[in-house]
N, C-alpha and C. Protein backbone atom coordinates (compact mmCIF):
# COMPACT_ATOMS: atom_id res chain seq x y z
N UNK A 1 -8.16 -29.70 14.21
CA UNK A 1 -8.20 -29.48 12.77
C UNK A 1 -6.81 -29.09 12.30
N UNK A 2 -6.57 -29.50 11.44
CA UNK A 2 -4.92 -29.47 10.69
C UNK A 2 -5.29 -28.38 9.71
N UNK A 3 -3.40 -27.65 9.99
CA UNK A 3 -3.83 -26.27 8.91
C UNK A 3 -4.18 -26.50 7.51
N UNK A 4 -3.84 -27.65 6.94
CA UNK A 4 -4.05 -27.54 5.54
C UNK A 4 -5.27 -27.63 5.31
N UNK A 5 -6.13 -28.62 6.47
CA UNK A 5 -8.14 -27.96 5.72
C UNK A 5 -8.56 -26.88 6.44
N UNK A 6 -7.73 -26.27 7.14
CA UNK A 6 -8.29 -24.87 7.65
C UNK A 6 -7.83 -24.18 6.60
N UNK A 7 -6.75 -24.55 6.00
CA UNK A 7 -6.24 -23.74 4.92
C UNK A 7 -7.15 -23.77 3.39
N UNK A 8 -7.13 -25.21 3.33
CA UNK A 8 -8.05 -25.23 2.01
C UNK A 8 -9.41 -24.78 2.42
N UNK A 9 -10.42 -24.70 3.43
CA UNK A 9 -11.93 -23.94 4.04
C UNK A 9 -11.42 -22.61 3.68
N UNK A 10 -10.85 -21.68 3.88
CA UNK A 10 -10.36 -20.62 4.26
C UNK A 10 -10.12 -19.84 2.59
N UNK A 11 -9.48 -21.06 1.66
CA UNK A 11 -9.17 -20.45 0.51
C UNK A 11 -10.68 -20.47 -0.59
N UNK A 12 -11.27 -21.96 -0.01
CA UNK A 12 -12.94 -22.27 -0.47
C UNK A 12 -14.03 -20.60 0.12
N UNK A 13 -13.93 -20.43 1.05
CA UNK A 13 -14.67 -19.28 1.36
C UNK A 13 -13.73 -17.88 0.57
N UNK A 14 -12.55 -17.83 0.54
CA UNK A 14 -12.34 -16.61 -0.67
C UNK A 14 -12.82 -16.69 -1.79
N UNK A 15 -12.30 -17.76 -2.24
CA UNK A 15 -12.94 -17.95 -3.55
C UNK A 15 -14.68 -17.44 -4.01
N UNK A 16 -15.37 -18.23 -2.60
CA UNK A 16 -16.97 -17.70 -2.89
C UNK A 16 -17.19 -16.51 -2.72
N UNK A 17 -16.20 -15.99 -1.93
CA UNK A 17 -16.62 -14.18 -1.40
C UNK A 17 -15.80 -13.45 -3.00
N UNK A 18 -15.10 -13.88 -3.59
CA UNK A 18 -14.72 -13.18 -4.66
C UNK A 18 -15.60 -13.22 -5.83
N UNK A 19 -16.36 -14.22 -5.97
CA UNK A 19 -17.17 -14.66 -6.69
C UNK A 19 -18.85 -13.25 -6.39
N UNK A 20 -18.87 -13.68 -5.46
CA UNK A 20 -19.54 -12.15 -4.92
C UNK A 20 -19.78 -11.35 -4.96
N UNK A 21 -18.03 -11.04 -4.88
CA UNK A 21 -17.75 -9.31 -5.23
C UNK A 21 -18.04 -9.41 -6.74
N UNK A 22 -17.78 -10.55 -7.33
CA UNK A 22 -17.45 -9.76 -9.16
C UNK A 22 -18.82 -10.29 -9.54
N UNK A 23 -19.77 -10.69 -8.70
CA UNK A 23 -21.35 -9.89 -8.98
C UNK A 23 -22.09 -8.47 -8.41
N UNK A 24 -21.01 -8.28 -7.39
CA UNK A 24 -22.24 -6.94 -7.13
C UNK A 24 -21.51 -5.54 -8.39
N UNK A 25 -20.01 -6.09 -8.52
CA UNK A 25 -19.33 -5.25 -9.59
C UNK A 25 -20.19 -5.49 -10.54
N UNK A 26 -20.86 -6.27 -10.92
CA UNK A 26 -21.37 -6.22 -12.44
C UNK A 26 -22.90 -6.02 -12.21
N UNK A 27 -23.33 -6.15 -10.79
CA UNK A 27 -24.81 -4.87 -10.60
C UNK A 27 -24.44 -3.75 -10.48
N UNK A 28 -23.03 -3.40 -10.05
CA UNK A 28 -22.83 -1.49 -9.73
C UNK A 28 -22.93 -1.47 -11.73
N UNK A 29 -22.43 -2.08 -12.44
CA UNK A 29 -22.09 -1.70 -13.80
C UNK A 29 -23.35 -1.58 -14.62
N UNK A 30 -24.05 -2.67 -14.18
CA UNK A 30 -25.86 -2.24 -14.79
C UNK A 30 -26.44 -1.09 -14.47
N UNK A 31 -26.16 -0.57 -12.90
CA UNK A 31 -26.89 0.35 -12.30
C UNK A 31 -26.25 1.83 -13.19
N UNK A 32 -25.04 1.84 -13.36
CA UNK A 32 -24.36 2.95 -14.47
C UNK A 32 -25.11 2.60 -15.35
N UNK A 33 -24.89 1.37 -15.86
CA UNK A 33 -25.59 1.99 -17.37
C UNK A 33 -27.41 2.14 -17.70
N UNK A 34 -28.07 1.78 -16.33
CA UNK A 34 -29.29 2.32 -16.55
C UNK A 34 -29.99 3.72 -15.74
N UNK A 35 -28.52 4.28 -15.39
CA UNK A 35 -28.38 5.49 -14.70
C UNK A 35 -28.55 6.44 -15.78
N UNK A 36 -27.16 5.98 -16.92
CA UNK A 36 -27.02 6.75 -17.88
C UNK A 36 -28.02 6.91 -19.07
N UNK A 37 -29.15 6.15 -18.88
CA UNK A 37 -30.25 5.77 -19.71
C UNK A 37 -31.12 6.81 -18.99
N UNK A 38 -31.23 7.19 -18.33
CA UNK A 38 -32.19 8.05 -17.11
C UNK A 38 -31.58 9.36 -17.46
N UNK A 39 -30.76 9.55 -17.25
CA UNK A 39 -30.31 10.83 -17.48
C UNK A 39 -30.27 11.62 -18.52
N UNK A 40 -30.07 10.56 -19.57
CA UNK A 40 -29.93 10.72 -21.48
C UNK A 40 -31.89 11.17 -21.15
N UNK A 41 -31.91 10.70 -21.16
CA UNK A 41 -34.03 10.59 -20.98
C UNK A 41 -34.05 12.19 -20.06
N UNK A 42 -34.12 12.21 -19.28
CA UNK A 42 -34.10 13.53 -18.75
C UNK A 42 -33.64 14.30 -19.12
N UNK A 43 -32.53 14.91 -19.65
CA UNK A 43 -32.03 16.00 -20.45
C UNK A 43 -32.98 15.97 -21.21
N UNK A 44 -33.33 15.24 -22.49
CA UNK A 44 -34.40 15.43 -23.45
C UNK A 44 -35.14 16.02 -23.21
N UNK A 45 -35.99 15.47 -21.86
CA UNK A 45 -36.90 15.86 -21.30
C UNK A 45 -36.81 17.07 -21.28
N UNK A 46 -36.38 17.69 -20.20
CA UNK A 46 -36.07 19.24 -20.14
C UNK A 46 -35.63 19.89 -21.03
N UNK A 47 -34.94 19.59 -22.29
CA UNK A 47 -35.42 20.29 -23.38
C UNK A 47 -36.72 20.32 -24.24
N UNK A 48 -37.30 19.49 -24.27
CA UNK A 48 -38.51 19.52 -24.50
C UNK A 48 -39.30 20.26 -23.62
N UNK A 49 -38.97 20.24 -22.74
CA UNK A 49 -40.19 21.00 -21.65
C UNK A 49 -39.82 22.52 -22.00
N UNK A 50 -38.57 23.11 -22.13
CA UNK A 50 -37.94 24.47 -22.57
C UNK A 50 -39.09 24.76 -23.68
N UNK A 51 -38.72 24.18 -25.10
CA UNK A 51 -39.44 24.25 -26.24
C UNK A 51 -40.77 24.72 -25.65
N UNK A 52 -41.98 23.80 -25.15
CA UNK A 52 -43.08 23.69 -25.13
C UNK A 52 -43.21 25.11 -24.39
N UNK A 53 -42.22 25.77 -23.62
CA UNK A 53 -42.46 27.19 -22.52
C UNK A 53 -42.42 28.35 -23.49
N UNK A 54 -41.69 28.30 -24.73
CA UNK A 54 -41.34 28.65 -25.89
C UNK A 54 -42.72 29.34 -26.70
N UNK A 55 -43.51 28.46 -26.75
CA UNK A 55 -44.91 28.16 -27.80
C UNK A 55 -45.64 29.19 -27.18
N UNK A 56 -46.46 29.73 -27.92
CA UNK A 56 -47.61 30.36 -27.68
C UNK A 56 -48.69 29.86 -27.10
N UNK A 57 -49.82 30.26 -26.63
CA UNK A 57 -50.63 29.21 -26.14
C UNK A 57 -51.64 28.33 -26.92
N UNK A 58 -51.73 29.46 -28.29
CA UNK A 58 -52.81 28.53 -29.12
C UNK A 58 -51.56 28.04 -30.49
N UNK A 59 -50.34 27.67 -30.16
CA UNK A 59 -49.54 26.77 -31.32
C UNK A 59 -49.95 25.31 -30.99
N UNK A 60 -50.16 25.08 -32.38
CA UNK A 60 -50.52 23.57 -32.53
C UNK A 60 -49.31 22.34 -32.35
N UNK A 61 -49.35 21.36 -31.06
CA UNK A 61 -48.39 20.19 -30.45
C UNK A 61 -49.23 19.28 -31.23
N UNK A 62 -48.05 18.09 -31.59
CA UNK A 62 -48.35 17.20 -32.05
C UNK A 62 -47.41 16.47 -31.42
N UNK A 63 -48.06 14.72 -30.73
CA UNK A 63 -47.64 13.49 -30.34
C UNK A 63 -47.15 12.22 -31.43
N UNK A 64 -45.95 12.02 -31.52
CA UNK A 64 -46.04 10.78 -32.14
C UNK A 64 -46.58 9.57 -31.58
N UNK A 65 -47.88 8.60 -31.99
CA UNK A 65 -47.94 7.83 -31.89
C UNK A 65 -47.86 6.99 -32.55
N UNK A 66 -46.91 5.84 -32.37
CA UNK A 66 -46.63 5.07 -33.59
C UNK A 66 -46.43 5.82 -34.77
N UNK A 67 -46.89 5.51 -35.94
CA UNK A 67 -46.43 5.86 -37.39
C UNK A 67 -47.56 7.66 -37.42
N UNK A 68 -48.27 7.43 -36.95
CA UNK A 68 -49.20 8.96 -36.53
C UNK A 68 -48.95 10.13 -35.86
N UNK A 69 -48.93 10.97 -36.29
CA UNK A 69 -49.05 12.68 -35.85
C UNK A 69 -50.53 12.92 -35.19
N UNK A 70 -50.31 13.15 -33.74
CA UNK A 70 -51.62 13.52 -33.37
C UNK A 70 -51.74 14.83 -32.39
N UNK A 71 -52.73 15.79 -32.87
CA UNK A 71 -52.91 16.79 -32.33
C UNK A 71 -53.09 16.78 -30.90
N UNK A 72 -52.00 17.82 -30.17
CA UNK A 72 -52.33 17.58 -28.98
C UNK A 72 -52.42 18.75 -27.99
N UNK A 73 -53.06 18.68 -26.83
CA UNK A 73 -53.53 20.35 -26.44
C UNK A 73 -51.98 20.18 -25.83
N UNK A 74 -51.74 21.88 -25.54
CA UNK A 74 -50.02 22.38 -25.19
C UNK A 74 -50.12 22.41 -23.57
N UNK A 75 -51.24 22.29 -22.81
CA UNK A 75 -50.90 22.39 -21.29
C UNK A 75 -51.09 20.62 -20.90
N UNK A 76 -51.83 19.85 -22.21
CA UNK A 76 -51.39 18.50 -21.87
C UNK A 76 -50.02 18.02 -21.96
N UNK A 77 -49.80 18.69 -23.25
CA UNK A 77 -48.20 18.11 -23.06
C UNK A 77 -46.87 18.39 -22.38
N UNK A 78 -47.70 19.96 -21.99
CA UNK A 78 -46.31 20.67 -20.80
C UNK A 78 -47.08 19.54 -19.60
N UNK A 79 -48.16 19.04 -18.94
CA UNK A 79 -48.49 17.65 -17.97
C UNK A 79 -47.67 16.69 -17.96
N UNK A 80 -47.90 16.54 -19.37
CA UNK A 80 -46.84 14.71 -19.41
C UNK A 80 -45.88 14.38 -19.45
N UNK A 81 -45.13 15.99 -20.17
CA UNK A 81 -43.54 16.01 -20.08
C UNK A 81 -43.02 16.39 -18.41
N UNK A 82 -43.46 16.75 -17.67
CA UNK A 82 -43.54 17.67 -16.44
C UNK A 82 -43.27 16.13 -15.66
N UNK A 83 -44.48 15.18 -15.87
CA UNK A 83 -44.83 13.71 -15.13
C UNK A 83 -44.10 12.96 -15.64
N UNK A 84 -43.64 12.75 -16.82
CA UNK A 84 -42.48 11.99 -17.40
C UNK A 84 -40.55 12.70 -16.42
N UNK A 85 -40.67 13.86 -16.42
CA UNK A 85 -39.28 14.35 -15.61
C UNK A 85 -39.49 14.08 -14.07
N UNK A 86 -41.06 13.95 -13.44
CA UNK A 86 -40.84 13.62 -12.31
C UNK A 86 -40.51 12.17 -12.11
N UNK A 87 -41.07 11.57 -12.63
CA UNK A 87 -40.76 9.91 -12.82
C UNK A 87 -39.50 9.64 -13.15
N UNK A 88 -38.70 10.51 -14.31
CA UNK A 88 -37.21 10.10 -14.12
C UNK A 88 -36.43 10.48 -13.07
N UNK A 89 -36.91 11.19 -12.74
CA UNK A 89 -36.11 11.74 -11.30
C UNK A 89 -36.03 11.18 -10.52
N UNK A 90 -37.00 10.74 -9.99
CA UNK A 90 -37.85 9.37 -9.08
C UNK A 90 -37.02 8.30 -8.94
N UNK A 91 -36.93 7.95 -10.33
CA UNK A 91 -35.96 6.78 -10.72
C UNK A 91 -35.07 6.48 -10.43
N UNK A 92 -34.08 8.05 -11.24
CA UNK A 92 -32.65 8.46 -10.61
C UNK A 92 -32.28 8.55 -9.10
N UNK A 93 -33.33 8.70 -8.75
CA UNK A 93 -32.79 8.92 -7.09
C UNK A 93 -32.86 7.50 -6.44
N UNK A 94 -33.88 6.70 -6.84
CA UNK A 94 -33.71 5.08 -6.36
C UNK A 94 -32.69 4.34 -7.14
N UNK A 95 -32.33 4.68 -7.86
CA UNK A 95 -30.75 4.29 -8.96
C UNK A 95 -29.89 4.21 -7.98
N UNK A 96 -29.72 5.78 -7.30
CA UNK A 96 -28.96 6.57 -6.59
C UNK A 96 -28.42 5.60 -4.87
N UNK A 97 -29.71 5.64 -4.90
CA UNK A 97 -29.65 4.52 -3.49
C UNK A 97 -29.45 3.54 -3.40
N UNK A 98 -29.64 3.11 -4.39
CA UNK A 98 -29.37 1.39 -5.05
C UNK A 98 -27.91 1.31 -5.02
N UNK A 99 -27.24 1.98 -5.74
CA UNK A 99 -26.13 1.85 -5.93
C UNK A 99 -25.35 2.38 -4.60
N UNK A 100 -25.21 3.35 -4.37
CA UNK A 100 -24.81 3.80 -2.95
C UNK A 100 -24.80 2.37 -2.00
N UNK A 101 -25.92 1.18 -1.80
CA UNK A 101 -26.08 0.49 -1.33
C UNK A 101 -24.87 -0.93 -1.88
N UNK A 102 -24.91 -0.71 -3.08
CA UNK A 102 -23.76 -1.56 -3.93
C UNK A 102 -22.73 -1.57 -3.43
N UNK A 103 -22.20 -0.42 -3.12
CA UNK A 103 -20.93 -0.19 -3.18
C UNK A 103 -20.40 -0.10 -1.77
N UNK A 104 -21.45 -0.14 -1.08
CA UNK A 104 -21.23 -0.73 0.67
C UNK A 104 -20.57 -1.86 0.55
N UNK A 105 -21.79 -2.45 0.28
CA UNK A 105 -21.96 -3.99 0.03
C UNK A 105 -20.25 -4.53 -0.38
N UNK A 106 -19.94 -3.78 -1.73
CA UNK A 106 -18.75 -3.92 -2.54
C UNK A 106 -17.73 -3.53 -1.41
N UNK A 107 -17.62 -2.86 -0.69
CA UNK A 107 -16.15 -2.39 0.18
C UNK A 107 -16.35 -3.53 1.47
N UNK A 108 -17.57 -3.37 1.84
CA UNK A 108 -17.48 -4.56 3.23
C UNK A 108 -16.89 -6.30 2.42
N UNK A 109 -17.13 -6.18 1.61
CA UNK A 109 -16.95 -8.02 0.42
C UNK A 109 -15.08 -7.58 0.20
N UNK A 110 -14.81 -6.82 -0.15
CA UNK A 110 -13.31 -6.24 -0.04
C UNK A 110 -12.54 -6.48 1.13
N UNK A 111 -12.85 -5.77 2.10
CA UNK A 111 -12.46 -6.26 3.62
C UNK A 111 -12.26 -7.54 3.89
N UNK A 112 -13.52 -8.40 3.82
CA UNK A 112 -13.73 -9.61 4.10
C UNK A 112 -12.69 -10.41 3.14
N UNK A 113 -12.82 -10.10 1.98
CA UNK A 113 -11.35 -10.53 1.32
C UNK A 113 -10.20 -10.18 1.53
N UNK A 114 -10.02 -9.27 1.81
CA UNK A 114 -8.38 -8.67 2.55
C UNK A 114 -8.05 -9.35 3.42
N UNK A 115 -9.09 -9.59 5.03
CA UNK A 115 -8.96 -10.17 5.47
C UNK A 115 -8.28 -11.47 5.83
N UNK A 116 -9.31 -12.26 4.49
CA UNK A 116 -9.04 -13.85 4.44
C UNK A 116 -7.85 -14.04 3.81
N UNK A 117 -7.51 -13.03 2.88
CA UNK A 117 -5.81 -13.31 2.13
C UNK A 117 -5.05 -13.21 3.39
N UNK A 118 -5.26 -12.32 4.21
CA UNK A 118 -3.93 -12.22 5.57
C UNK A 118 -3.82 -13.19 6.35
N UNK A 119 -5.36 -13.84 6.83
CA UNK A 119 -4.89 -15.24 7.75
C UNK A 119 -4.25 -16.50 6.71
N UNK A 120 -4.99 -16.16 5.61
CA UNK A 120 -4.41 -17.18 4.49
C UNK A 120 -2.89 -17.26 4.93
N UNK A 121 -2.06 -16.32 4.39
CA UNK A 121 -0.65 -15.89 4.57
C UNK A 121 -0.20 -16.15 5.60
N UNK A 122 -1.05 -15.89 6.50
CA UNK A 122 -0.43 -16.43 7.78
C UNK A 122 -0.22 -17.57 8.08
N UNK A 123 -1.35 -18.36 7.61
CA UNK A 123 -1.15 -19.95 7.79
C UNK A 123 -0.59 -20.32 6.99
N UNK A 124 0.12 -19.71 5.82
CA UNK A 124 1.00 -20.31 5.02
C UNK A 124 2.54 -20.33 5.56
N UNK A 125 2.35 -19.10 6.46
CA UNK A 125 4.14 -18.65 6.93
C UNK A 125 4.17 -19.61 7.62
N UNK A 126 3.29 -19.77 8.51
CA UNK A 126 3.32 -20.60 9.86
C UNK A 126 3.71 -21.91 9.41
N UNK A 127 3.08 -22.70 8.77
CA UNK A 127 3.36 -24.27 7.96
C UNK A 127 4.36 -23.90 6.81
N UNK A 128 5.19 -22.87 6.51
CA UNK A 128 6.94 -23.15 6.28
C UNK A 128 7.16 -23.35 7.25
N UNK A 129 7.19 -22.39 8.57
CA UNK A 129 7.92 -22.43 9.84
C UNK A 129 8.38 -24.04 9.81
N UNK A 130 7.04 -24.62 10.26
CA UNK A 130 6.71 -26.10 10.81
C UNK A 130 7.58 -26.92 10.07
């Protein structure tokens, strides 16, 4: 095999491994921004849950549903807010892993490109030599 199609294979496989990388970059960038959607959601949460610790036991909670105000008992809604923060949490932590997993992914796809630029270079020095 002659260096120039080892050379052009060699520059064809960077190309696809770069292509790669600047997709798992733009899943690490979704995973931020539906991280930051989780978190915005959880803070709320836990202020709301503060409030509701706040209340007396017989103050009257009300749910928005849709365009409606609806009466709602106060140890249901300290439940749902409680099950709504465990679920974001939940979330956040498989976010957490997800991404952690990204960014493996992202440094080993780096390497593998570092890599291929150096034999690249090399077979370029080598065929001036020649």
């Amino acid at each position: 095999m002659s260096t120039s199609s080892a050379l052009r294979d060699l520059q064809r496989d960077l190309e696809n491994k770069a292509n790669d990388l600047s997709k798992l970059q733009k899943d690490i960038a979704k995973n931020h921004q539906v991280r930051k959607k989780y978190t915005i959601q959880l803070g709320e949460n836990e202020l709301v849950l503060k409030e509701l610790d706040l209340l007396n036991e017989d103050a009257n909670v009300y749910k928005l549903i849709g365009p409606v105000l609806v009466k709602q008992d106060l140890a249901e809604a300290n439940a749902n807010v409680r099950k709504r923060i465990d679920y974001i949490s939940a979330e956040l932590k498989r976010l957490d892993a997800t991404l952690q997993d990204l960014e493996e992914k992202q440094n080993s796809k780096r390497d593998m490109i570092l890599k291929l630029q150096q034999r690249i270079q090399s077979l370029q020095a080598g065929k001036a030599k020649a």
